[in-house]
PDB file of N, CA and C in Angstrom:
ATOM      1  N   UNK A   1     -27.444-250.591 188.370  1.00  0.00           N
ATOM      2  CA  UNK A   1     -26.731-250.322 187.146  1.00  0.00           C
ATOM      3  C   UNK A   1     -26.482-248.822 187.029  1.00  0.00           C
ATOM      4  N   UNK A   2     -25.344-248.485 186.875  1.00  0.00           N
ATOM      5  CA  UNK A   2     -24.818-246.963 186.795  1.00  0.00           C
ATOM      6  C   UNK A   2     -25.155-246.716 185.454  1.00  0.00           C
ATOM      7  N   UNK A   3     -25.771-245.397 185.146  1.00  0.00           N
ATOM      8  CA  UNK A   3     -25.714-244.544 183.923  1.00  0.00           C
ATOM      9  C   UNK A   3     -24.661-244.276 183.546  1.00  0.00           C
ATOM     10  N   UNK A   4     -24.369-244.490 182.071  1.00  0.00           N
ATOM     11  CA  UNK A   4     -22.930-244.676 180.829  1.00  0.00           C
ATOM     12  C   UNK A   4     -22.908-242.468 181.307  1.00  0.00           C
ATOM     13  N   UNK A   5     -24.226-242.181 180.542  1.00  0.00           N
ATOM     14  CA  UNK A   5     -24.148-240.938 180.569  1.00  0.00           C
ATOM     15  C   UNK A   5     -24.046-240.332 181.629  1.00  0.00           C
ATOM     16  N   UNK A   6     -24.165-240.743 182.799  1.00  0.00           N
ATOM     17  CA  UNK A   6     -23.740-240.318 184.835  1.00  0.00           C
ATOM     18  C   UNK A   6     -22.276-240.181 184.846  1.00  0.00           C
ATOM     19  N   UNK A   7     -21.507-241.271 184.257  1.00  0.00           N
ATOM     20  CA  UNK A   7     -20.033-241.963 184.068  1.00  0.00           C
ATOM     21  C   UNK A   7     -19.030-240.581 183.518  1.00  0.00           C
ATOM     22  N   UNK A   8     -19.996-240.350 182.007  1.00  0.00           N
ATOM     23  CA  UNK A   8     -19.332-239.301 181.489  1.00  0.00           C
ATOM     24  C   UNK A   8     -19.210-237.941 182.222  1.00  0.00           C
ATOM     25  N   UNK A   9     -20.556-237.469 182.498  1.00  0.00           N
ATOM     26  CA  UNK A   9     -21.090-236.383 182.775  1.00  0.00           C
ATOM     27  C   UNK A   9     -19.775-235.796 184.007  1.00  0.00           C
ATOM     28  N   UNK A  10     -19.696-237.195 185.435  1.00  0.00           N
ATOM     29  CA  UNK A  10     -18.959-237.040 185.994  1.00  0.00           C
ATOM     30  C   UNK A  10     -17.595-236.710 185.376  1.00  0.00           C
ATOM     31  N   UNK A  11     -16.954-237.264 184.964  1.00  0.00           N
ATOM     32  CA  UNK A  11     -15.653-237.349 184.130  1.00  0.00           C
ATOM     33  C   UNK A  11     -15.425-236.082 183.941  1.00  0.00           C
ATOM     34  N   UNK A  12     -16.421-235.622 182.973  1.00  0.00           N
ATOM     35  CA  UNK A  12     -16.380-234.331 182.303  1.00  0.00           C
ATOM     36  C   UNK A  12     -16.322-233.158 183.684  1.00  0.00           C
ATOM     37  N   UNK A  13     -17.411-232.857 184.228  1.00  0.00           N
ATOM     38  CA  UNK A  13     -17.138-232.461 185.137  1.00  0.00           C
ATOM     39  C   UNK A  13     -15.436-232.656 186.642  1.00  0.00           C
ATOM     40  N   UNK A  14     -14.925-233.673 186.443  1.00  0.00           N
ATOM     41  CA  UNK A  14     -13.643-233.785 187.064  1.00  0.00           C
ATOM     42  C   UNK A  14     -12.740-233.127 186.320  1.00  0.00           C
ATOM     43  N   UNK A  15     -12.773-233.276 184.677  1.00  0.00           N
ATOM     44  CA  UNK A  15     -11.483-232.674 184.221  1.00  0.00           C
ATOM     45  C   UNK A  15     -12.030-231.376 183.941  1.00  0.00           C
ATOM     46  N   UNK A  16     -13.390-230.399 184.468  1.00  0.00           N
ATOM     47  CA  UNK A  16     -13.197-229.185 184.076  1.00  0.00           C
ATOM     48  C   UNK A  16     -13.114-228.748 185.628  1.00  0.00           C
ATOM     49  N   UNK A  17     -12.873-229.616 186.736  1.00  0.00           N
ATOM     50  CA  UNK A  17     -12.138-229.197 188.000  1.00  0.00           C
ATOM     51  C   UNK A  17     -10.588-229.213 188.077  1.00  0.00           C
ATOM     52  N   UNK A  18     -10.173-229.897 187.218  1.00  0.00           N
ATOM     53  CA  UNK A  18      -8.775-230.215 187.252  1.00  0.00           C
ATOM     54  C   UNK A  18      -8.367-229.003 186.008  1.00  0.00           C
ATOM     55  N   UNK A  19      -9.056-228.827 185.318  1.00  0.00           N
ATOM     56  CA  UNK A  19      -8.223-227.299 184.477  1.00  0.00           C
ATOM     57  C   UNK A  19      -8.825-226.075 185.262  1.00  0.00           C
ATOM     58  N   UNK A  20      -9.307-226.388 186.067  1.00  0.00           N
ATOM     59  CA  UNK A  20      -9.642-225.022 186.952  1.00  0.00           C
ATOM     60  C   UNK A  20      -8.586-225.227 188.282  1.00  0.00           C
ATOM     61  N   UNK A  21      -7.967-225.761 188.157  1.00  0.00           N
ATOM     62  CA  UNK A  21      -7.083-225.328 189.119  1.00  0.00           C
ATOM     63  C   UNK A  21      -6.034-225.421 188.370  1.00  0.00           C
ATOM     64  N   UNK A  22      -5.551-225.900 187.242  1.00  0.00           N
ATOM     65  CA  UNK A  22      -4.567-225.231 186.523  1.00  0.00           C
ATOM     66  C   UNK A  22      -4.570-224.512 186.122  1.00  0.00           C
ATOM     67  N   UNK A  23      -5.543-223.675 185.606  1.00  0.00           N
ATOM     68  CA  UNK A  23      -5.387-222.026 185.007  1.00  0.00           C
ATOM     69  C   UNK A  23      -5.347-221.299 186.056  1.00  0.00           C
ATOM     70  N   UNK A  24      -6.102-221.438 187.584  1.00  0.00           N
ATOM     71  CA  UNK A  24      -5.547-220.756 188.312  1.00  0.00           C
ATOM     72  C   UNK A  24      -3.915-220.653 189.060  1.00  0.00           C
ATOM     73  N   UNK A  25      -3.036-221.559 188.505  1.00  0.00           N
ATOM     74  CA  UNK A  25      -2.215-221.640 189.357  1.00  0.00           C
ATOM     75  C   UNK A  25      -1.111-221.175 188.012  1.00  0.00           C
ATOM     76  N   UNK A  26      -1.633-221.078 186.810  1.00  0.00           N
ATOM     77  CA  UNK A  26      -0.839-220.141 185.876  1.00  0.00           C
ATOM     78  C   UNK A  26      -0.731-218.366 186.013  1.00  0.00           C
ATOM     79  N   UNK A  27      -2.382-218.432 186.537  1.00  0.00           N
ATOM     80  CA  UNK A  27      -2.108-217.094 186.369  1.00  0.00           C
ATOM     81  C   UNK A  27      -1.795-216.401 188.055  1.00  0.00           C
ATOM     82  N   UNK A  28      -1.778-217.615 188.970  1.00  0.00           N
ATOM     83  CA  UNK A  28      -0.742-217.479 190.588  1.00  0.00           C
ATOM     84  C   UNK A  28       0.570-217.062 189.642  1.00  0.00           C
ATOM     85  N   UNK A  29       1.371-217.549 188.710  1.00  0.00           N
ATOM     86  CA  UNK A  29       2.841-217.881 187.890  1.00  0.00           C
ATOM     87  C   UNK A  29       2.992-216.848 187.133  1.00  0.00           C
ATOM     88  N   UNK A  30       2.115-216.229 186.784  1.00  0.00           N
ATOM     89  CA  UNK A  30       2.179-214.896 185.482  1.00  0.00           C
ATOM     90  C   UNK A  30       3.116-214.313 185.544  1.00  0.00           C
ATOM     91  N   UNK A  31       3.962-214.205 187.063  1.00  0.00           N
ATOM     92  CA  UNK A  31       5.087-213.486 187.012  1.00  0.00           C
ATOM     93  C   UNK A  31       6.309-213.717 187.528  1.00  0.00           C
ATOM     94  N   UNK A  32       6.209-215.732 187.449  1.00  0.00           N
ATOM     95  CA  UNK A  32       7.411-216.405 187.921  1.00  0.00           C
ATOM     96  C   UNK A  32       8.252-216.548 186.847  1.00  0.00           C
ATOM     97  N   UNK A  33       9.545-215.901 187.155  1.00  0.00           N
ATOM     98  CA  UNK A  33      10.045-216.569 185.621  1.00  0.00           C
ATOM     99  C   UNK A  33      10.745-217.910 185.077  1.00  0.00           C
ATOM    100  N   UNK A  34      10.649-218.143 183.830  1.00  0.00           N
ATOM    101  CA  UNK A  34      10.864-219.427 183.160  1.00  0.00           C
ATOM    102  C   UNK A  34       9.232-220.287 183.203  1.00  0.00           C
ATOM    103  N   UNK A  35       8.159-219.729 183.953  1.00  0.00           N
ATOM    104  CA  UNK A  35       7.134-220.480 184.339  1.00  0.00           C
ATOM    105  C   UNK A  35       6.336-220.835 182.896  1.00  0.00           C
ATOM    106  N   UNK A  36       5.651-222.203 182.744  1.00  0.00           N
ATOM    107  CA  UNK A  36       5.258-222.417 181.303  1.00  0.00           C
ATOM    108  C   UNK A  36       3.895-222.728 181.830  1.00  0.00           C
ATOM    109  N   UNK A  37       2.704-221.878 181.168  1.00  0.00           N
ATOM    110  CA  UNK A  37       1.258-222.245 180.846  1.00  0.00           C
ATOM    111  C   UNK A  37       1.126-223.936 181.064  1.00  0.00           C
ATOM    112  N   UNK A  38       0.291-224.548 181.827  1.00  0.00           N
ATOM    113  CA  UNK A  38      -0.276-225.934 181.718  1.00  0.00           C
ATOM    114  C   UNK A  38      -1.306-225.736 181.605  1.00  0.00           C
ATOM    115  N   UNK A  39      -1.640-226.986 180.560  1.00  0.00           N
ATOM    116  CA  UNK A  39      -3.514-227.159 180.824  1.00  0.00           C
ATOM    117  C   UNK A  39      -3.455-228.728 180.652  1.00  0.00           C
ATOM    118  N   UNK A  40      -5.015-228.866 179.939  1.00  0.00           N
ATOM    119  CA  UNK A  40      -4.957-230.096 179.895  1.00  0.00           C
ATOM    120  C   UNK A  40      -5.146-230.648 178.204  1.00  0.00           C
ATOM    121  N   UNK A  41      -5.041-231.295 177.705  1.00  0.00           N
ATOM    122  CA  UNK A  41      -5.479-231.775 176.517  1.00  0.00           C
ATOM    123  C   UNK A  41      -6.974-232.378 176.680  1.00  0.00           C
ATOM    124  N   UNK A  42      -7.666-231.487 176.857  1.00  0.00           N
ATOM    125  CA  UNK A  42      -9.056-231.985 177.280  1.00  0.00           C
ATOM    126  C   UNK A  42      -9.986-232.852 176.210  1.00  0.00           C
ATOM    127  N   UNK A  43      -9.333-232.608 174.912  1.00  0.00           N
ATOM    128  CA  UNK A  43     -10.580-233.927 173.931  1.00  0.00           C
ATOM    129  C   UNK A  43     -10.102-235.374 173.937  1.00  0.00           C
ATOM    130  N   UNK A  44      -8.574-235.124 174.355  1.00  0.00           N
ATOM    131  CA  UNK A  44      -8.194-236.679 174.648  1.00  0.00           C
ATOM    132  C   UNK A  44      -8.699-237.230 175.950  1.00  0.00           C
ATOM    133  N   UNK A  45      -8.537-236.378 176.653  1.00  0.00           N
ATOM    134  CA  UNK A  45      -8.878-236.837 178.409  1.00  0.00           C
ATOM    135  C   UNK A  45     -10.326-237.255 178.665  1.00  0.00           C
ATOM    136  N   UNK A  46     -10.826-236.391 177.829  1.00  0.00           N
ATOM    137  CA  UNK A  46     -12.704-236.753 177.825  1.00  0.00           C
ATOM    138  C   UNK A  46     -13.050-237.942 176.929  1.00  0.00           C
ATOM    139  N   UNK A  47     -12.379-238.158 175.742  1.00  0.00           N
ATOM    140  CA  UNK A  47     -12.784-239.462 175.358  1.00  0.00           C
ATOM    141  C   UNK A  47     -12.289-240.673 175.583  1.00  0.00           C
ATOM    142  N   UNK A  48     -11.392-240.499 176.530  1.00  0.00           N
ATOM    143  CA  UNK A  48     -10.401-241.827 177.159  1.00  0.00           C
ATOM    144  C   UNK A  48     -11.120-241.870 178.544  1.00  0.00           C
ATOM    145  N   UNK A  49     -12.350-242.077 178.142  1.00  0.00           N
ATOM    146  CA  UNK A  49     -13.404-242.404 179.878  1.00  0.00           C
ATOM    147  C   UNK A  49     -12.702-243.211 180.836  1.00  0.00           C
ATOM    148  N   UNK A  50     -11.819-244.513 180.794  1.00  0.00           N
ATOM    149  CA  UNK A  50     -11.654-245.150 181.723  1.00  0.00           C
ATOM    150  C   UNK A  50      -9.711-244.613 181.838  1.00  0.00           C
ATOM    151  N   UNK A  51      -9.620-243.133 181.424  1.00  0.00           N
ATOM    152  CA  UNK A  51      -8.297-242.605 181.819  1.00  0.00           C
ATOM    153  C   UNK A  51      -7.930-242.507 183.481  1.00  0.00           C
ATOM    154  N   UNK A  52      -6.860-242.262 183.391  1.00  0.00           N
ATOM    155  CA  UNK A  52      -6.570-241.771 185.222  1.00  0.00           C
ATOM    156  C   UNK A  52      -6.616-240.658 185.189  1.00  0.00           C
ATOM    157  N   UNK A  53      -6.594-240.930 186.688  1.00  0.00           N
ATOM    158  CA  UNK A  53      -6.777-239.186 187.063  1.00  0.00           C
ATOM    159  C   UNK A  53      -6.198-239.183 188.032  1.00  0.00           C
ATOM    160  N   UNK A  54      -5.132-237.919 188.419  1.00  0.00           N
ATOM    161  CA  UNK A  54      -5.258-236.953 187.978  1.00  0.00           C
ATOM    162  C   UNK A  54      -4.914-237.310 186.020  1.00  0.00           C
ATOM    163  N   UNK A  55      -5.534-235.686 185.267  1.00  0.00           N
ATOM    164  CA  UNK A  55      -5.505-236.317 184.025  1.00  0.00           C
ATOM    165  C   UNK A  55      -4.028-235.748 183.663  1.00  0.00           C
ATOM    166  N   UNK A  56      -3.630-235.754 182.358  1.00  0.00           N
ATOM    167  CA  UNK A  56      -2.098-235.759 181.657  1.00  0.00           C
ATOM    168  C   UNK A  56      -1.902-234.590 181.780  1.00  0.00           C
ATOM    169  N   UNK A  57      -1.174-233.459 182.101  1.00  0.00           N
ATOM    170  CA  UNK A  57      -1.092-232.097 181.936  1.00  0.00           C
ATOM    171  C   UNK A  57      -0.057-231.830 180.868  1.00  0.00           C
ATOM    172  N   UNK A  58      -0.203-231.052 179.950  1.00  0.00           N
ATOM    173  CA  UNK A  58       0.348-230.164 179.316  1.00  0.00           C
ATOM    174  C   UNK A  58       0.573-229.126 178.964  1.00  0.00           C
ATOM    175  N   UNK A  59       2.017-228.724 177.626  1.00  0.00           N
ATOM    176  CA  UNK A  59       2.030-228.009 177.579  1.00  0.00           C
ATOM    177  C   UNK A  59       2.092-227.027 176.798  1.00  0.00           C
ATOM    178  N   UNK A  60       0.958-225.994 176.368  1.00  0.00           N
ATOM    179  CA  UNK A  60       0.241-225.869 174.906  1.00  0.00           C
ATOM    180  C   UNK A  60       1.502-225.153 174.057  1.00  0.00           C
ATOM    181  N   UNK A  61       1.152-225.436 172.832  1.00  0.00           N
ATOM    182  CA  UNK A  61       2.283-224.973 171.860  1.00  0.00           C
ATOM    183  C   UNK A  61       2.073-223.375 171.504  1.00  0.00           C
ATOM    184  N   UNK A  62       2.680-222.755 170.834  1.00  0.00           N
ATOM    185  CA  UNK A  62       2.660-221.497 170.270  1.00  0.00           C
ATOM    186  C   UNK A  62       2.357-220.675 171.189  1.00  0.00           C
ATOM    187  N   UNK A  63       2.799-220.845 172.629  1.00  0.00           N
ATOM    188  CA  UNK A  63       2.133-219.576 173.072  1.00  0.00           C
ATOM    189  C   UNK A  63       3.276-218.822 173.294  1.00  0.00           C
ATOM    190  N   UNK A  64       3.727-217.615 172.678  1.00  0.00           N
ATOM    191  CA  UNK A  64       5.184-216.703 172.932  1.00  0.00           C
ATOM    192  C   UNK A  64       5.523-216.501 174.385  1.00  0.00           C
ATOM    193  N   UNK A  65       7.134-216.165 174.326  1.00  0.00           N
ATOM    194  CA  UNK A  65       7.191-216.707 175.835  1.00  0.00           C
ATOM    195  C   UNK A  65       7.994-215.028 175.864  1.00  0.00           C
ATOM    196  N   UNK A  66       7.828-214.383 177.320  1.00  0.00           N
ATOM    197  CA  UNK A  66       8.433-213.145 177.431  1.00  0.00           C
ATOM    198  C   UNK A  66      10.190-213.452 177.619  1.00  0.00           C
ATOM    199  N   UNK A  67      10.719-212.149 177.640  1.00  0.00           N
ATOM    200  CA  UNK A  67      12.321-212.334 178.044  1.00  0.00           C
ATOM    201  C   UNK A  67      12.607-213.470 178.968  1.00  0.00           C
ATOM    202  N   UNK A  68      11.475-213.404 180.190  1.00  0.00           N
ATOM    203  CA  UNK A  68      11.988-214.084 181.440  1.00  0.00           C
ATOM    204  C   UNK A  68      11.754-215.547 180.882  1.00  0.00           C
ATOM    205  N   UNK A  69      11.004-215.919 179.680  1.00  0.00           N
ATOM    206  CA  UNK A  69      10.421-217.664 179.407  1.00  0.00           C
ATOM    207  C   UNK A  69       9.394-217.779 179.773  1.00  0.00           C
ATOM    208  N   UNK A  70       8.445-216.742 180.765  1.00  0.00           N
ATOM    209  CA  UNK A  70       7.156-217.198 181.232  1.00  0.00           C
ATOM    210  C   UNK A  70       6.490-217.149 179.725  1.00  0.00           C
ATOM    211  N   UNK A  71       5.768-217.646 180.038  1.00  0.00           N
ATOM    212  CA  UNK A  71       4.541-217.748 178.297  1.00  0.00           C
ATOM    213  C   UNK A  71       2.967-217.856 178.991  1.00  0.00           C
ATOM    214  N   UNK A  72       2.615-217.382 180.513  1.00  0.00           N
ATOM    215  CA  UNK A  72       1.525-216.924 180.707  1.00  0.00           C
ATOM    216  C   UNK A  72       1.004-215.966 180.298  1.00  0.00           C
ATOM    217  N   UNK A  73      -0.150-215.885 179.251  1.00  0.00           N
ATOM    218  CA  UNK A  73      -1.129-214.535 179.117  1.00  0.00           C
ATOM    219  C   UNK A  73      -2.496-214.663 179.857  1.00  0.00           C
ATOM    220  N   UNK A  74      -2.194-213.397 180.498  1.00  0.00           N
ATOM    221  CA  UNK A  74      -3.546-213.385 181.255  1.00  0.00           C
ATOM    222  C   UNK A  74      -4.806-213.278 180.600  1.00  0.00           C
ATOM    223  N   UNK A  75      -5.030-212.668 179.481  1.00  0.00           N
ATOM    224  CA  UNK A  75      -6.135-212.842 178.564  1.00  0.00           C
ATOM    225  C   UNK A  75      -6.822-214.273 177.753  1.00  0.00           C
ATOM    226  N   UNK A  76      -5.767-214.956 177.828  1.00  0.00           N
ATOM    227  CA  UNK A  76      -5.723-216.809 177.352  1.00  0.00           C
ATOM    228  C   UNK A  76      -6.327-217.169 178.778  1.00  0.00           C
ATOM    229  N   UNK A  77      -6.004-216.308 180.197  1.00  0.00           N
ATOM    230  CA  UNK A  77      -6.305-217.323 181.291  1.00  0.00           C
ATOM    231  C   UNK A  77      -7.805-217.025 181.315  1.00  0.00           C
ATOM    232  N   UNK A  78      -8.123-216.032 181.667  1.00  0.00           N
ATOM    233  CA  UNK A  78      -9.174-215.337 181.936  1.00  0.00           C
ATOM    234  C   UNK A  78     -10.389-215.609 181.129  1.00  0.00           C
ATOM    235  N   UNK A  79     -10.037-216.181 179.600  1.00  0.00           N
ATOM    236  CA  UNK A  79     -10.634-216.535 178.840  1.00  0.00           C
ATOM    237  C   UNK A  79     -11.202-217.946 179.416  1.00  0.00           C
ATOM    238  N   UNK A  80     -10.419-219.022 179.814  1.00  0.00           N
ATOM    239  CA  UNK A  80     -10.088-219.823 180.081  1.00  0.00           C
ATOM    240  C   UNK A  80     -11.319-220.616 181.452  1.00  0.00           C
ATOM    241  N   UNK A  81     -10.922-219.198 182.121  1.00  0.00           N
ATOM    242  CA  UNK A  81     -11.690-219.568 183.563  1.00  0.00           C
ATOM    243  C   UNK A  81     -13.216-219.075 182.795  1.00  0.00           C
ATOM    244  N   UNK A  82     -13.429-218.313 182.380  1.00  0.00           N
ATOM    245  CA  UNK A  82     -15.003-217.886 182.293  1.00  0.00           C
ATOM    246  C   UNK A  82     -15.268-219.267 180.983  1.00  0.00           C
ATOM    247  N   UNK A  83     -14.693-219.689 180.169  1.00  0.00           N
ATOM    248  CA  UNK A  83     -15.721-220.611 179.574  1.00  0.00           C
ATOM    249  C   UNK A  83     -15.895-222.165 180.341  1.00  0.00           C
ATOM    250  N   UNK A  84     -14.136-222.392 181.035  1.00  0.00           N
ATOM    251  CA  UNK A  84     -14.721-223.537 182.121  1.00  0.00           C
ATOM    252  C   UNK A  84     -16.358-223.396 183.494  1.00  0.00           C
ATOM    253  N   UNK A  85     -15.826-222.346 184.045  1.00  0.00           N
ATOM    254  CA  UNK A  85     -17.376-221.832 184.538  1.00  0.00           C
ATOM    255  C   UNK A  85     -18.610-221.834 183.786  1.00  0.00           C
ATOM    256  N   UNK A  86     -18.348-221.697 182.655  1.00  0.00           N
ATOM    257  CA  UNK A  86     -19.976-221.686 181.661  1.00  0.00           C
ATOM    258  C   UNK A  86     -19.931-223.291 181.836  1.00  0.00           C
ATOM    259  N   UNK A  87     -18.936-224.206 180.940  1.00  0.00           N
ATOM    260  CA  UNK A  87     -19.103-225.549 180.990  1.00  0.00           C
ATOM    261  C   UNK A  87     -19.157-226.214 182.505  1.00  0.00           C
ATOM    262  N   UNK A  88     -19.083-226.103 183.171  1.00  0.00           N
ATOM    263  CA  UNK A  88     -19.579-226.519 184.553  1.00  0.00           C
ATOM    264  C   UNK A  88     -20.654-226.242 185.153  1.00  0.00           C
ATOM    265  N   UNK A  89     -21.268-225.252 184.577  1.00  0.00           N
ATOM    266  CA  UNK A  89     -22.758-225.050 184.927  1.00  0.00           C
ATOM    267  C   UNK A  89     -23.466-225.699 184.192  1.00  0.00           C
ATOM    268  N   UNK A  90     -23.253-225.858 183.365  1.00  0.00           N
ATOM    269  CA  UNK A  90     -24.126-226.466 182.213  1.00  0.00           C
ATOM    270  C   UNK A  90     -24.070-228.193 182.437  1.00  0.00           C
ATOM    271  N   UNK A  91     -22.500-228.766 183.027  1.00  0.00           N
ATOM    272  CA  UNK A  91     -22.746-230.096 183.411  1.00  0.00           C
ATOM    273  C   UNK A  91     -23.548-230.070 184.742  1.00  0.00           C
ATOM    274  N   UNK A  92     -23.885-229.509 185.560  1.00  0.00           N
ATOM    275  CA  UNK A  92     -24.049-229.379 187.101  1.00  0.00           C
ATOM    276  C   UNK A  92     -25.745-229.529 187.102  1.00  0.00           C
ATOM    277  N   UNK A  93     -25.839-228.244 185.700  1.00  0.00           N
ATOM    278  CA  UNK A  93     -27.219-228.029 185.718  1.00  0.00           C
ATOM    279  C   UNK A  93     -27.961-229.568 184.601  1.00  0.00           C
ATOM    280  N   UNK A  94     -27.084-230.041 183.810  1.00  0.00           N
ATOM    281  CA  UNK A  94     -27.467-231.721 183.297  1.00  0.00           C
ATOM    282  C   UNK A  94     -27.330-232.638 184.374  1.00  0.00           C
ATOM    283  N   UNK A  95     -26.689-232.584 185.347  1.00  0.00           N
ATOM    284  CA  UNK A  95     -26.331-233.310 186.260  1.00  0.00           C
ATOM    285  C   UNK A  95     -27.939-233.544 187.016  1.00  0.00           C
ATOM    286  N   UNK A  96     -28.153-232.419 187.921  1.00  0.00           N
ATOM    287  CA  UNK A  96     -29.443-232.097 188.707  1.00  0.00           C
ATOM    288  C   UNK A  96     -30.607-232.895 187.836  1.00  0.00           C
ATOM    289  N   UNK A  97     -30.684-232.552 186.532  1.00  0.00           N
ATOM    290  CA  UNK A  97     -31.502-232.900 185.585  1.00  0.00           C
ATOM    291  C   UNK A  97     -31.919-233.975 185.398  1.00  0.00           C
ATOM    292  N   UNK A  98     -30.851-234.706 185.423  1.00  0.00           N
ATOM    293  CA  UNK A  98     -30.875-236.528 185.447  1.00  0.00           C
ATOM    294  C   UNK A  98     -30.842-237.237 186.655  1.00  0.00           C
ATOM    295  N   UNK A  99     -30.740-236.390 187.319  1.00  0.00           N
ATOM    296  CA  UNK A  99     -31.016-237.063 189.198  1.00  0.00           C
ATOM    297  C   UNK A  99     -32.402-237.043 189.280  1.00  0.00           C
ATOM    298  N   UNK A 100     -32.783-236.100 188.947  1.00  0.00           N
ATOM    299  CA  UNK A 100     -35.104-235.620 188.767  1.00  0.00           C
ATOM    300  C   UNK A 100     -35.338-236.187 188.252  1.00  0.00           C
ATOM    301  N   UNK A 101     -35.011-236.654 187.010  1.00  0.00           N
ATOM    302  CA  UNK A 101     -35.482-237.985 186.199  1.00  0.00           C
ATOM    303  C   UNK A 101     -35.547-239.096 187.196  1.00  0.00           C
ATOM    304  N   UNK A 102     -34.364-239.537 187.587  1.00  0.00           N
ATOM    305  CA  UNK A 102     -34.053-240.987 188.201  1.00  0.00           C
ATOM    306  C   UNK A 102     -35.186-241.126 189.367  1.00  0.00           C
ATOM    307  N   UNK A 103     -34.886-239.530 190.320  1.00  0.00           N
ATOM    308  CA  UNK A 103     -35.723-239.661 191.174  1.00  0.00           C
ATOM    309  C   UNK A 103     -37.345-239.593 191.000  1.00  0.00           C
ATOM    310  N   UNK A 104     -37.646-239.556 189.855  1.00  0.00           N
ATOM    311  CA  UNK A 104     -39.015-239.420 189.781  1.00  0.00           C
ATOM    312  C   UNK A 104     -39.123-241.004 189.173  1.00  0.00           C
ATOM    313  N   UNK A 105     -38.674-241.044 188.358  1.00  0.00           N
ATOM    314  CA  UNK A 105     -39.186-242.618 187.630  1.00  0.00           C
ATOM    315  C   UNK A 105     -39.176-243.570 189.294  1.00  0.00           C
ATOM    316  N   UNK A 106     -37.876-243.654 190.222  1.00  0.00           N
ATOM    317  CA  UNK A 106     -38.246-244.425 191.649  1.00  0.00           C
ATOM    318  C   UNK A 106     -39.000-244.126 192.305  1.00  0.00           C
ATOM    319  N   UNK A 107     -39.625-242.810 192.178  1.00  0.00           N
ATOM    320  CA  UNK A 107     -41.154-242.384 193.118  1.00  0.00           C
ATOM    321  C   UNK A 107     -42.150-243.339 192.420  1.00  0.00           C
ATOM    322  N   UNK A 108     -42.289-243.362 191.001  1.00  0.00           N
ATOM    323  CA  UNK A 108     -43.193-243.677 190.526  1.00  0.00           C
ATOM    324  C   UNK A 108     -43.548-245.012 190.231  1.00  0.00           C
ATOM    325  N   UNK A 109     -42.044-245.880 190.580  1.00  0.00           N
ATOM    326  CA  UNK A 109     -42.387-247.120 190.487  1.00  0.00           C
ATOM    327  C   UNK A 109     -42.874-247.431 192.429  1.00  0.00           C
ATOM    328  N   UNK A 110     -42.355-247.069 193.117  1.00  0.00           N
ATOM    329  CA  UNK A 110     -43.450-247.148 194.353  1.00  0.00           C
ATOM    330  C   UNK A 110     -44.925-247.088 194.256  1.00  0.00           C
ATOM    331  N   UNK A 111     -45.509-246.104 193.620  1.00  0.00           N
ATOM    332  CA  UNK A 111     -46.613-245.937 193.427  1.00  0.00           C
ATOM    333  C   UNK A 111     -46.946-246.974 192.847  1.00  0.00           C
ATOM    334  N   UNK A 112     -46.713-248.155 191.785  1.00  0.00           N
ATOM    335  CA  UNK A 112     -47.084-248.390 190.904  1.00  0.00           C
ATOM    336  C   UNK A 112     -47.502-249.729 191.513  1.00  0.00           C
TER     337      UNK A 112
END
């Protein structure tokens, strides 16, 4: 029987791989012109567990767009990449967490 919370954890962790390669490939674009910011709508994508993947990409509103139409800011990206990196450590490091569990409760039913 698979863990509900393994299910998510994964999930979560896929779509903060999949906006990590879209913010990097915005700010590859920062200076293509007409190029438009994608991300993801990540509270829909995370609570639609049995969604596809790849997940829906979009494309965020209000962000001003220069002469050329690009509407990449590198300060939105940059922002972007350092809190996905925080949230991926933090699933990686829950991840490990619940494998030590699993693997200890099956040590211990051997013993038992």
């Amino acid at each position: 029987m698979v863990d509900p919370v393994c299910i998510k954890l994964e999930r979560y962790m896929d779509l903060l791989s999949a906006r990590q390669k879209l913010v990097a490939s915005n700010i590859a674009n920062a200076d293509t012109p007409g190029y438009k910011t994608q991300d993801i709508d990540f509270q829909t994508e995370f609570q639609n567990a049995t969604g596809t993947f790849p997940p829906r990409v979009v494309v965020p509103e209000g962000l001003p767009s220069r002469n050329d139409g690009n509407n990449v800011n590198l300060d939105r990206e940059a922002r972007l990449l350092a809190e996905n990196a925080l949230r991926f450590n933090v699933a990686a490091n829950l991840s490990r967490t619940t494998l030590r569990m699993l693997r200890s409760a099956i040590e211990e039913g051997r013993s038992a």
